[in-house]
N, C-alpha and C. Protein backbone atom coordinates (compact mmCIF):
# COMPACT_ATOMS: atom_id res chain seq x y z
N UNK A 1 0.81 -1.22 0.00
CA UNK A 1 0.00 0.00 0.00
C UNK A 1 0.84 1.27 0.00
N UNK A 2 1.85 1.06 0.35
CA UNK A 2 2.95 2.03 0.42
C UNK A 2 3.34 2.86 -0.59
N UNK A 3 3.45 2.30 -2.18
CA UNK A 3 3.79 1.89 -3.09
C UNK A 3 3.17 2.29 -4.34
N UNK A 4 2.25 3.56 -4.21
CA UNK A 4 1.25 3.39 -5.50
C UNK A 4 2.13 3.54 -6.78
N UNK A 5 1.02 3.26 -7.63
CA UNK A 5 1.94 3.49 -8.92
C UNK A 5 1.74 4.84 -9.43
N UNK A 6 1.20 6.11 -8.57
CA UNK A 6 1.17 7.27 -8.82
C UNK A 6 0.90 8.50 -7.46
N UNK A 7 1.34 9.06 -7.39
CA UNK A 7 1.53 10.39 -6.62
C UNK A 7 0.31 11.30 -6.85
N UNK A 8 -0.72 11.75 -6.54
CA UNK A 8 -1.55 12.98 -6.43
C UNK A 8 -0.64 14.10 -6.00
N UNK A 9 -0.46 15.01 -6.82
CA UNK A 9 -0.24 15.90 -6.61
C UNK A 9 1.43 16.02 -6.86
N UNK A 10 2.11 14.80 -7.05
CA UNK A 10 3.70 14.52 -7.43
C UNK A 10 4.19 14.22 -6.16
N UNK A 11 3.14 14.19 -4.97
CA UNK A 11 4.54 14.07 -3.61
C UNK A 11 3.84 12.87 -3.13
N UNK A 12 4.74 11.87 -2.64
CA UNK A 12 4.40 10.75 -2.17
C UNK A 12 3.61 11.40 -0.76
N UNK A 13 2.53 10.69 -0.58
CA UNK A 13 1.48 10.90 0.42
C UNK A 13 2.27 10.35 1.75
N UNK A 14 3.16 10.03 2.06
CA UNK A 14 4.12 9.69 3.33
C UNK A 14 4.36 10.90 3.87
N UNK A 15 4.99 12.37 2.77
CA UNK A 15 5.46 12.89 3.47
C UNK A 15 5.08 13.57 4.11
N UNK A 16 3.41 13.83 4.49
CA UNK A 16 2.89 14.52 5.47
C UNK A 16 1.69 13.87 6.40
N UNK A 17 1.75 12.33 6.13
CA UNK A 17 0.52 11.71 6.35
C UNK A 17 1.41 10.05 7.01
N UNK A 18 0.18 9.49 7.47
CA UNK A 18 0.79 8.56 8.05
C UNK A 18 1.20 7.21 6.95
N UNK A 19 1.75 6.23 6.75
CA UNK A 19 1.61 5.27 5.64
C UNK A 19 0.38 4.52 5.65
N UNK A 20 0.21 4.51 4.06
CA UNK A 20 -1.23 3.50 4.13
C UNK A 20 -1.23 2.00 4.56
N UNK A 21 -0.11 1.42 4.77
CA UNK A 21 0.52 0.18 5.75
C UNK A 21 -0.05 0.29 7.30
N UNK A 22 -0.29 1.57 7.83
CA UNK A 22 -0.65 1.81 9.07
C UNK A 22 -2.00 1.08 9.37
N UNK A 23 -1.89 0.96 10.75
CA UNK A 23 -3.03 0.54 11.34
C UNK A 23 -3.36 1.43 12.25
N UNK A 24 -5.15 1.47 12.43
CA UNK A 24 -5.35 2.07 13.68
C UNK A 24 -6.33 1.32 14.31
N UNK A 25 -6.31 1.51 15.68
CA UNK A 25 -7.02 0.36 16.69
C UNK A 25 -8.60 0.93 16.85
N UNK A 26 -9.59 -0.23 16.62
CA UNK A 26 -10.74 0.33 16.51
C UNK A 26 -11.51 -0.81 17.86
N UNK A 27 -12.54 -0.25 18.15
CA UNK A 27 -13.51 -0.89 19.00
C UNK A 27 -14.68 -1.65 18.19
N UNK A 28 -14.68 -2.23 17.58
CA UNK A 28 -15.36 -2.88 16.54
C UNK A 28 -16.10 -4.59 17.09
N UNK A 29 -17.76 -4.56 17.14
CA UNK A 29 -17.84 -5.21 17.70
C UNK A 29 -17.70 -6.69 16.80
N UNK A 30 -17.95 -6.53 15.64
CA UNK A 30 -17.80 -7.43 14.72
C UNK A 30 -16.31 -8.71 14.15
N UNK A 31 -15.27 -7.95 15.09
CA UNK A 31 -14.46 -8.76 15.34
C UNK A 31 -12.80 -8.25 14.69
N UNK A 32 -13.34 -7.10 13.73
CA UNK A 32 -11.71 -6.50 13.43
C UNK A 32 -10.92 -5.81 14.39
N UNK A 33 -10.15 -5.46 14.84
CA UNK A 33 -9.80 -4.79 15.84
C UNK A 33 -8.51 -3.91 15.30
N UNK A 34 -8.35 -3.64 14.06
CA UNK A 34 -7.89 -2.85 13.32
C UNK A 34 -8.34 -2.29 12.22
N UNK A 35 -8.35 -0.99 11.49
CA UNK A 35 -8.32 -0.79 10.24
C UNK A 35 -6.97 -0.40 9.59
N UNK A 36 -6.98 -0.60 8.13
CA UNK A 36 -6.09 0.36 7.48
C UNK A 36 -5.47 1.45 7.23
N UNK A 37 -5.00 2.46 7.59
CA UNK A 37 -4.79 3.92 7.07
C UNK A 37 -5.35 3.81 5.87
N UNK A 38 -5.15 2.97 4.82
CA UNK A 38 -5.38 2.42 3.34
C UNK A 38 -6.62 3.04 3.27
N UNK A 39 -7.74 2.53 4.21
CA UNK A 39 -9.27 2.61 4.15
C UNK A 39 -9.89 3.50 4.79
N UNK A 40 -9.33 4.63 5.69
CA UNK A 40 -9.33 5.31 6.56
C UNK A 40 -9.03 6.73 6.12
N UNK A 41 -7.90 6.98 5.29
CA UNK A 41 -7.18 8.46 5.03
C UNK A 41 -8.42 9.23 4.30
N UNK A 42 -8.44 10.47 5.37
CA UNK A 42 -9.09 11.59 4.56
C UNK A 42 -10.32 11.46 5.68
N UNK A 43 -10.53 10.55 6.32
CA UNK A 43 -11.51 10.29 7.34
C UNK A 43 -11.80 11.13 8.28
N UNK A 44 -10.64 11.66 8.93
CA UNK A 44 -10.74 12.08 10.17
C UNK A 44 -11.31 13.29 9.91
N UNK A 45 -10.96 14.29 8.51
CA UNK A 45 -11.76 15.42 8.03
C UNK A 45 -13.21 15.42 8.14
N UNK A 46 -13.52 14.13 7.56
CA UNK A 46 -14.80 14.34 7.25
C UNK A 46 -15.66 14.27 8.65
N UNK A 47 -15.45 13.76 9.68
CA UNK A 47 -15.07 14.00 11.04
C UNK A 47 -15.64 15.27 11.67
N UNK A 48 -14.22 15.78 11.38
CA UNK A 48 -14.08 17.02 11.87
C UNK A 48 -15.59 18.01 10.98
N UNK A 49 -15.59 18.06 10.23
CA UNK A 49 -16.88 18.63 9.19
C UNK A 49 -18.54 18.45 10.07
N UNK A 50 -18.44 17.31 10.13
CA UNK A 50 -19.71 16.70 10.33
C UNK A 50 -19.70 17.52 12.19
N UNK A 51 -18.78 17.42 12.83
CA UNK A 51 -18.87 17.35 14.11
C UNK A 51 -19.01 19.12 14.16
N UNK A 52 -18.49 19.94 13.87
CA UNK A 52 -18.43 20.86 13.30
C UNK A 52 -19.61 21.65 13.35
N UNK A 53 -20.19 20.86 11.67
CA UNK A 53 -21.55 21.33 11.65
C UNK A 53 -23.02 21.15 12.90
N UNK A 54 -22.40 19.46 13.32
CA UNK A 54 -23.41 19.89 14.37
C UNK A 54 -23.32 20.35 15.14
N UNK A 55 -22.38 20.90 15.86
CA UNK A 55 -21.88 21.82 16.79
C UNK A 55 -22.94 22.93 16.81
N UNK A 56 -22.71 23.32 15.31
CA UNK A 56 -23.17 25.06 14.87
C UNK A 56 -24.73 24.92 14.79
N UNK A 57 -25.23 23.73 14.41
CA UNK A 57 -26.86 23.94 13.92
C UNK A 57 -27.38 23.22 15.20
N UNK A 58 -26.87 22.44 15.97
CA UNK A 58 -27.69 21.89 16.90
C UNK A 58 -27.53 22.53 18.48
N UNK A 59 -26.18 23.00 18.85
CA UNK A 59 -25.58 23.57 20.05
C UNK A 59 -26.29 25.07 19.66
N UNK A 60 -25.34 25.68 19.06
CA UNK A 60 -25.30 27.24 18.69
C UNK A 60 -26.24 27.35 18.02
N UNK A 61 -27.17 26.79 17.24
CA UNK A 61 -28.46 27.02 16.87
C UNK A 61 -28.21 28.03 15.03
N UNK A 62 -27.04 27.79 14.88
CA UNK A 62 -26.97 29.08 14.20
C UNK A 62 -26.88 28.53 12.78
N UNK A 63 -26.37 29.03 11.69
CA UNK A 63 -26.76 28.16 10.11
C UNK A 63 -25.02 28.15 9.98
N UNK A 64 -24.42 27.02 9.72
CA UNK A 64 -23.19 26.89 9.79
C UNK A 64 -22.65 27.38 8.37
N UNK A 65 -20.94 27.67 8.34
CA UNK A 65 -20.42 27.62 7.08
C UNK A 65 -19.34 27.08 7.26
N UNK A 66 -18.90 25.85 7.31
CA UNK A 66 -17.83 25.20 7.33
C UNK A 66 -16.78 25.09 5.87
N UNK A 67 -16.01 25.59 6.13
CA UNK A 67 -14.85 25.07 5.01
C UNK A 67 -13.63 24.27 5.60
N UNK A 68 -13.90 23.28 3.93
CA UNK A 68 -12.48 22.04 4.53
C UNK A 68 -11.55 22.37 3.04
N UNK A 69 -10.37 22.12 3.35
CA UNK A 69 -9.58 21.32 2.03
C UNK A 69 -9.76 20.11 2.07
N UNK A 70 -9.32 19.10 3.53
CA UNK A 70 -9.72 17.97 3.34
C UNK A 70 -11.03 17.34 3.33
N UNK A 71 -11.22 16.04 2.93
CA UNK A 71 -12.65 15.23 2.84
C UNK A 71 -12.23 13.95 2.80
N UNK A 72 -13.84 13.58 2.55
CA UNK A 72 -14.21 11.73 2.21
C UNK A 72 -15.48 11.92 1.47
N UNK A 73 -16.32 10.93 1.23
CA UNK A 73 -17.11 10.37 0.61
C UNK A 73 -18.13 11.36 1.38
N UNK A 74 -19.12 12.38 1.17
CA UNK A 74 -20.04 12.58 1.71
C UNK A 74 -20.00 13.72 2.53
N UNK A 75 -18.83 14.74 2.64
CA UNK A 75 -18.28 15.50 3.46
C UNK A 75 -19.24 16.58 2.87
N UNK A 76 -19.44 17.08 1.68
CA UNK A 76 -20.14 18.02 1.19
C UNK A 76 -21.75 18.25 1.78
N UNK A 77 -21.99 17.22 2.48
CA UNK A 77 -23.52 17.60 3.29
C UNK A 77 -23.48 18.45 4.22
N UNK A 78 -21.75 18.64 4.65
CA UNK A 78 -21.74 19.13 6.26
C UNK A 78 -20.54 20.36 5.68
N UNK A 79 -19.89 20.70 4.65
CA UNK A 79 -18.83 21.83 4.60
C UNK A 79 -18.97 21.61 3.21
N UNK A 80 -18.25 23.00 2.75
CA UNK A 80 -18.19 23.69 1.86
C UNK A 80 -16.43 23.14 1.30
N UNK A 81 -16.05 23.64 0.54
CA UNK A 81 -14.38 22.88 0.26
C UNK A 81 -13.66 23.96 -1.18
N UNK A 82 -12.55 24.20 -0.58
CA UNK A 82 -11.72 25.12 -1.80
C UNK A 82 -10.67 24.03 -1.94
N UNK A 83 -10.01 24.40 -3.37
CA UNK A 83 -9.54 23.60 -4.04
C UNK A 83 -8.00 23.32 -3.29
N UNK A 84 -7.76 24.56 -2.34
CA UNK A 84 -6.16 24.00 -1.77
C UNK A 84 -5.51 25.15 -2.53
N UNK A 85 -4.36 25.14 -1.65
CA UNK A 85 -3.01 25.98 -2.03
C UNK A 85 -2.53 25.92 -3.66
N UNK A 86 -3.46 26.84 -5.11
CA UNK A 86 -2.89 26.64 -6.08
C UNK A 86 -1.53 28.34 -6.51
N UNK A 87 -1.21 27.50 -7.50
CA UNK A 87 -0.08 28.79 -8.03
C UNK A 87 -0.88 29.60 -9.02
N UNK A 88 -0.48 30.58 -8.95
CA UNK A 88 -0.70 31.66 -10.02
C UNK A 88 -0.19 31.45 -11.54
N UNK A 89 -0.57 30.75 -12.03
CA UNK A 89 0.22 30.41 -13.32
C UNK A 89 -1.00 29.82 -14.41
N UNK A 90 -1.24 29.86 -15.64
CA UNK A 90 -1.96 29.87 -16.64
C UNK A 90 -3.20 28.48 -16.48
N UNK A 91 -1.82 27.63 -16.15
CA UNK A 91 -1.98 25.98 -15.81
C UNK A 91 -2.61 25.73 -14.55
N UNK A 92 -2.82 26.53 -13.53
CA UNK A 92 -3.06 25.94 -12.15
C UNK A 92 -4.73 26.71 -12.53
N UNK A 93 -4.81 27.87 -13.11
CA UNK A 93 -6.21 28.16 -13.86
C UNK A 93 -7.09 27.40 -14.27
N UNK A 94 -6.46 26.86 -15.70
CA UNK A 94 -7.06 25.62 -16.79
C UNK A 94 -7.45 24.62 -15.58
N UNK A 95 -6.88 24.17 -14.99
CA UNK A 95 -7.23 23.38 -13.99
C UNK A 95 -8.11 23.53 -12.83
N UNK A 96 -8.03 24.46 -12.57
CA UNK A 96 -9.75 24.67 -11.86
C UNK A 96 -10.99 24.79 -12.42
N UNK A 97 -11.14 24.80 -13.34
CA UNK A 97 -11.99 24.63 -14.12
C UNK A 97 -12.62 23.00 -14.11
N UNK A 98 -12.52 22.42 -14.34
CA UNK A 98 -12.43 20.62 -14.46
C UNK A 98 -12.86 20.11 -12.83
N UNK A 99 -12.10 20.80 -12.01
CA UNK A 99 -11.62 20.50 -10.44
C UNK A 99 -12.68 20.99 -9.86
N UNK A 100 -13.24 21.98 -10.19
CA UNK A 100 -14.73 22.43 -9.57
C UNK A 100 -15.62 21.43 -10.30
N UNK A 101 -16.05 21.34 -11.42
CA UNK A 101 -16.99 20.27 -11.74
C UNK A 101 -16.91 18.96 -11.42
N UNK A 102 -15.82 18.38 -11.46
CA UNK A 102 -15.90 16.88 -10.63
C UNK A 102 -16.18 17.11 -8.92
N UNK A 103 -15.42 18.10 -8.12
CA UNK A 103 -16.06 18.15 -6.81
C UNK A 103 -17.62 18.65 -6.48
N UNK A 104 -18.34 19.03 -7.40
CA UNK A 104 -19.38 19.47 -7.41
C UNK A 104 -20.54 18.02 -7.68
N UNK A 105 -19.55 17.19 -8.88
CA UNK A 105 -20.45 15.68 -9.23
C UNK A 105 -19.87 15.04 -7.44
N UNK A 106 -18.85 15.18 -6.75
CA UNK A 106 -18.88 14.53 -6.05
C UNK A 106 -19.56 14.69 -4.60
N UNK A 107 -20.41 15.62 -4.78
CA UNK A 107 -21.11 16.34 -3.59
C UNK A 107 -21.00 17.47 -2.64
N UNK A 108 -20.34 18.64 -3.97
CA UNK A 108 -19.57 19.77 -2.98
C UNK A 108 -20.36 20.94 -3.91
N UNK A 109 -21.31 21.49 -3.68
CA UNK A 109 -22.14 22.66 -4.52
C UNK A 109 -21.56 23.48 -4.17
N UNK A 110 -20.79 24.02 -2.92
CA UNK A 110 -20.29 24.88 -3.05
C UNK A 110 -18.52 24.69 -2.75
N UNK A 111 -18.04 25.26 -3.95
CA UNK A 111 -16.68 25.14 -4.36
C UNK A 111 -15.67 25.91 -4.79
N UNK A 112 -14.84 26.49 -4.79
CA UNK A 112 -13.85 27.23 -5.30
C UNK A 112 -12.50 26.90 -5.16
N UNK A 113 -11.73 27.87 -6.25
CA UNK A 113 -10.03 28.03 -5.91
C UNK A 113 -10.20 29.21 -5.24
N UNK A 114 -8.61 29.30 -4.76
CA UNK A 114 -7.77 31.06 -4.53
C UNK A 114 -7.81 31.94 -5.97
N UNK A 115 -8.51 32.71 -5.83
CA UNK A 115 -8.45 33.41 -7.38
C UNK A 115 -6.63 33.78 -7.37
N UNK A 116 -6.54 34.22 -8.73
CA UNK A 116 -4.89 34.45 -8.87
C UNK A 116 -3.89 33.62 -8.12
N UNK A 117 -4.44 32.44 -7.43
CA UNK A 117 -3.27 31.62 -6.68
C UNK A 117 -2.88 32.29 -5.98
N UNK A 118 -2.43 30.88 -4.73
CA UNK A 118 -2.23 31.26 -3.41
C UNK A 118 -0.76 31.61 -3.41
N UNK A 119 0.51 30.41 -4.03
CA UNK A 119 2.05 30.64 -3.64
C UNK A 119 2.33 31.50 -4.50
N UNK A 120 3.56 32.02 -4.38
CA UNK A 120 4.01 32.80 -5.72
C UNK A 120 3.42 34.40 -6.38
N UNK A 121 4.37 34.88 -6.60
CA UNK A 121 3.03 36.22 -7.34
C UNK A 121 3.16 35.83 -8.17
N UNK A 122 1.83 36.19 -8.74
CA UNK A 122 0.78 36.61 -9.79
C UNK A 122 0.89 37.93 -10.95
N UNK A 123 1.18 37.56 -12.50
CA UNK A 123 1.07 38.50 -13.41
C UNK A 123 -0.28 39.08 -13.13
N UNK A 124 -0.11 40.07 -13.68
CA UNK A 124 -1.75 41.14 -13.31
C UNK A 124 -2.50 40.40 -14.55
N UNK A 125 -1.94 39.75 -16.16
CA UNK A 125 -2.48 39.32 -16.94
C UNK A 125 -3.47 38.22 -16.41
N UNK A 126 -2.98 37.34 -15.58
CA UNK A 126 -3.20 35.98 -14.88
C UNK A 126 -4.20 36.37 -14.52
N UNK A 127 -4.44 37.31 -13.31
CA UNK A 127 -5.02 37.92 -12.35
C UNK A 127 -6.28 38.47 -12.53
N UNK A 128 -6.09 38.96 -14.15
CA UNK A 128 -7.32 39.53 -14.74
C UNK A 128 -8.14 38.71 -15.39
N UNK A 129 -7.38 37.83 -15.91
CA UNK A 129 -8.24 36.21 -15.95
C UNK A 129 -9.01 35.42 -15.19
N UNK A 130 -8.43 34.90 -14.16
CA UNK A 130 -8.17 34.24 -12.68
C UNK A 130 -9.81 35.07 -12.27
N UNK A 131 -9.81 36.74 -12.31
CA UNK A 131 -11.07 37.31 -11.31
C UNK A 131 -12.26 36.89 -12.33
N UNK A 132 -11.91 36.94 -14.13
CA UNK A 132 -13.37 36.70 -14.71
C UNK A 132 -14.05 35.61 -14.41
N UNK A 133 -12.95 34.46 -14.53
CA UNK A 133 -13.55 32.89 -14.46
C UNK A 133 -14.14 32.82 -12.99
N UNK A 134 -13.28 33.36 -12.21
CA UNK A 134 -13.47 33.40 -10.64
C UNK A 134 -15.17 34.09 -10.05
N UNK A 135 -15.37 34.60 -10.87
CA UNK A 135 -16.83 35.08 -10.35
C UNK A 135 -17.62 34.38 -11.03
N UNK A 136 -17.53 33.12 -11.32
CA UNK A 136 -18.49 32.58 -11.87
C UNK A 136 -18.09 31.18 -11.12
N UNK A 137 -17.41 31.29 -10.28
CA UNK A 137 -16.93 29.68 -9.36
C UNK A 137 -18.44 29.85 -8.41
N UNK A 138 -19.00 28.74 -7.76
CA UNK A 138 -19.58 29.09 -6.83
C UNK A 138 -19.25 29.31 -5.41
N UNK A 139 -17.76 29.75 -5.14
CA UNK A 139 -17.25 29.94 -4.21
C UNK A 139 -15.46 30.86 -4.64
N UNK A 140 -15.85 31.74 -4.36
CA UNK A 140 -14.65 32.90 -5.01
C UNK A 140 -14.11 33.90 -4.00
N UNK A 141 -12.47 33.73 -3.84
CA UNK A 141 -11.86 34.50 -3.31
C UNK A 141 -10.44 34.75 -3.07
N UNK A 142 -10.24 35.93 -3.33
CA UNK A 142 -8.84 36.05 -3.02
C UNK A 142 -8.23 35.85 -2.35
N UNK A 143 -7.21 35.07 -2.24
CA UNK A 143 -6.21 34.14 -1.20
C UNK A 143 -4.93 33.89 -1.36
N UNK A 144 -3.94 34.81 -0.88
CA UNK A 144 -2.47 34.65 -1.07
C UNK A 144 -1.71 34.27 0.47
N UNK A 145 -0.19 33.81 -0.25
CA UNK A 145 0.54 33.77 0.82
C UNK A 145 1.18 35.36 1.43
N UNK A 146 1.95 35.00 2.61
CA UNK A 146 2.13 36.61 3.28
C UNK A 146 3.60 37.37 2.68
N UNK A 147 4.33 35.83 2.33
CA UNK A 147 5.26 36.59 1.60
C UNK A 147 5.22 37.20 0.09
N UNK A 148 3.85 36.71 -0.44
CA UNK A 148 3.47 37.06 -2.11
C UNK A 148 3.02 38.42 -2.13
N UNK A 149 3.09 39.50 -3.61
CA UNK A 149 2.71 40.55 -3.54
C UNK A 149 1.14 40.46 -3.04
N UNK A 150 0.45 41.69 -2.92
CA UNK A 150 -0.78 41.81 -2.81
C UNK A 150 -1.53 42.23 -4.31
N UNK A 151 -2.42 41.09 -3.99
CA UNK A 151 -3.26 40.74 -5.44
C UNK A 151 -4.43 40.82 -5.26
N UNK A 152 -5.20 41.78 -4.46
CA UNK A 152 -6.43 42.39 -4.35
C UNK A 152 -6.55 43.18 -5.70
N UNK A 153 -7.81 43.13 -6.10
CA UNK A 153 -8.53 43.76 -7.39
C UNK A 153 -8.05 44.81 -7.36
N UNK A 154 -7.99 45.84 -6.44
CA UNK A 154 -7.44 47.75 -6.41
C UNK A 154 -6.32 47.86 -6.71
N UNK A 155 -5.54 46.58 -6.33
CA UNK A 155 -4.02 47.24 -7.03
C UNK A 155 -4.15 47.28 -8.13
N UNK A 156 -4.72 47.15 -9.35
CA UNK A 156 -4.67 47.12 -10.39
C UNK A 156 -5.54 47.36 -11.23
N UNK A 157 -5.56 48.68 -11.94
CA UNK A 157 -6.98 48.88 -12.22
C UNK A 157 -7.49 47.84 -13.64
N UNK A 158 -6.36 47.11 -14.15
CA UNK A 158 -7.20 46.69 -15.13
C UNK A 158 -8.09 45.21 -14.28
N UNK A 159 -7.46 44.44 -13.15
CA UNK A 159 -8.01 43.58 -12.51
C UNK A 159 -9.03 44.36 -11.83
N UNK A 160 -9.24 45.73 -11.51
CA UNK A 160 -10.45 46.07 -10.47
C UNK A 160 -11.57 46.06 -11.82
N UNK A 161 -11.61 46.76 -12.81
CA UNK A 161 -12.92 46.73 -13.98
C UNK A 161 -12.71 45.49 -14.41
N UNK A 162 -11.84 44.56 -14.72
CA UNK A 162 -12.31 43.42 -15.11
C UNK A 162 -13.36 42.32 -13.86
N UNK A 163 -12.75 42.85 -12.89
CA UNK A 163 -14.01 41.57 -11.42
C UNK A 163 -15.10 42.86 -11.24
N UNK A 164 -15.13 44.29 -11.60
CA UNK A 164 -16.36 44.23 -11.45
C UNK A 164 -17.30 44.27 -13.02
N UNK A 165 -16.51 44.10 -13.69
CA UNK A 165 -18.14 43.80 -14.72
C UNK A 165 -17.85 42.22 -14.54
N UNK A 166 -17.15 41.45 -14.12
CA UNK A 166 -17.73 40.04 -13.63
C UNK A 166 -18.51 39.98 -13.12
N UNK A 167 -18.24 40.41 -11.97
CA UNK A 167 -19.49 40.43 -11.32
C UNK A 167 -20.79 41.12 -11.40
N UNK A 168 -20.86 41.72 -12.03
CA UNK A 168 -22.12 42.62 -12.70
C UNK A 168 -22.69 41.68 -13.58
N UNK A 169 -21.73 40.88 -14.48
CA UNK A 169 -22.28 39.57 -14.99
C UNK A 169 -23.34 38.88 -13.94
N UNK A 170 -22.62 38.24 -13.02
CA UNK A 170 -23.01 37.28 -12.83
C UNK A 170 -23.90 37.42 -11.85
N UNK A 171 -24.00 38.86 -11.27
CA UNK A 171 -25.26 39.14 -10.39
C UNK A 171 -26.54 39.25 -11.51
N UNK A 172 -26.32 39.37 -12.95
CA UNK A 172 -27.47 39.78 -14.06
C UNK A 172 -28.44 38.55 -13.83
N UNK A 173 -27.38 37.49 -14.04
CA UNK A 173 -28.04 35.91 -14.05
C UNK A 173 -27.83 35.36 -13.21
N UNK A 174 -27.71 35.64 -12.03
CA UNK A 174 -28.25 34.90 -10.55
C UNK A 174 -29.36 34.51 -10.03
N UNK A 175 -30.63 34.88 -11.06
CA UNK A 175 -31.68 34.99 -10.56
C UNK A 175 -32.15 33.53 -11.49
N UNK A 176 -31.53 32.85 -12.17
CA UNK A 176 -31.23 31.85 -13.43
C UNK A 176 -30.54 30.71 -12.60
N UNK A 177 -30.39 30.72 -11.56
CA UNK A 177 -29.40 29.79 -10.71
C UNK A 177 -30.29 29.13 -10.08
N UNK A 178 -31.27 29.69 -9.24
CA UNK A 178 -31.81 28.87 -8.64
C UNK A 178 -33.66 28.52 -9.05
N UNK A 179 -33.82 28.74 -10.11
CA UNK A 179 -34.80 28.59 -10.93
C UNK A 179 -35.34 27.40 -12.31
């Protein structure tokens, strides 16, 4: 299990996670008294989500908004989910595109990237791209690291008129969304 024949994301899943060889000790009355990491990883998120939400709607009474990066099978009933730490680059774009529609078939309606990417700065070209497609994610926002320039819409006036007639778009036909 150790061993796949491919990497998500290019980094072997060891180096921040436990091995899928692992075991963890369960109370199981049925007679296993272990599971897999194998069968398990990504679990404890969905966990945390669920426990989360009921926290907020059943304790606190209040209408929750949970966001995860991580998940499992079913996590989207209880949190919301952004796509993770992407780069600012043409390619990490093209790719959100695809990445929102399969998490959306997989039970996540509401979804987004970091517009303009999170590591790294961001060309203002990128950026002005990144905000059109970006207001039409169903979950959109600007999100950088602390050492990256600042890539808020105002620094730049051609990124500030390009996100707001996006969004002038997409407030036109919002009323088309849930109809």
């Amino acid at each position: 299990f150790d061993d796949l024949p491919y990497y998500p994301g290019g980094t072997d899943l060891k180096f921040k996670s436990l091995p899928f060889s692992g075991y963890h000790p369960v109370d199981d009355p049925y007679g296993d008294k272990f599971y897999k990491e194998y069968n398990l990883h990504s679990l404890f998120a969905h966990h945390q989500a669920n426990s989360t939400y009921r926290f907020l709607t059943e304790v606190q009474k209040r209408r929750p908004f949970v966001m995860t990066r991580a998940s499992f099978a079913g996590t989207g009933r209880f949190a919301s989910k952004w796509q993770g730490d992407n780069h600012p680059y043409w390619k990490d774009l093209q790719y959100s595109i695809p990445s929102i529609f399969n998490l959306q078939l997989f039970g996540f309606p509401l979804v987004g990237a970091d517009i303009c990417g999170f590591a790294f700065d961001v060309e203002e070209e990128v950026c002005v791209r990144w905000i059109q497609m970006g207001a039409f994610m169903p979950f959109s926002r600007s999100h950088n690291a602390k050492d990256t320039i600042d890539q808020e819409p105002y620094n730049w006036p051609r990124v500030t008129v390009a996100g707001r007639n996006a969004v002038r778009q997409k407030y036109s036909i919002l009323r088309y969304y849930y109809t």
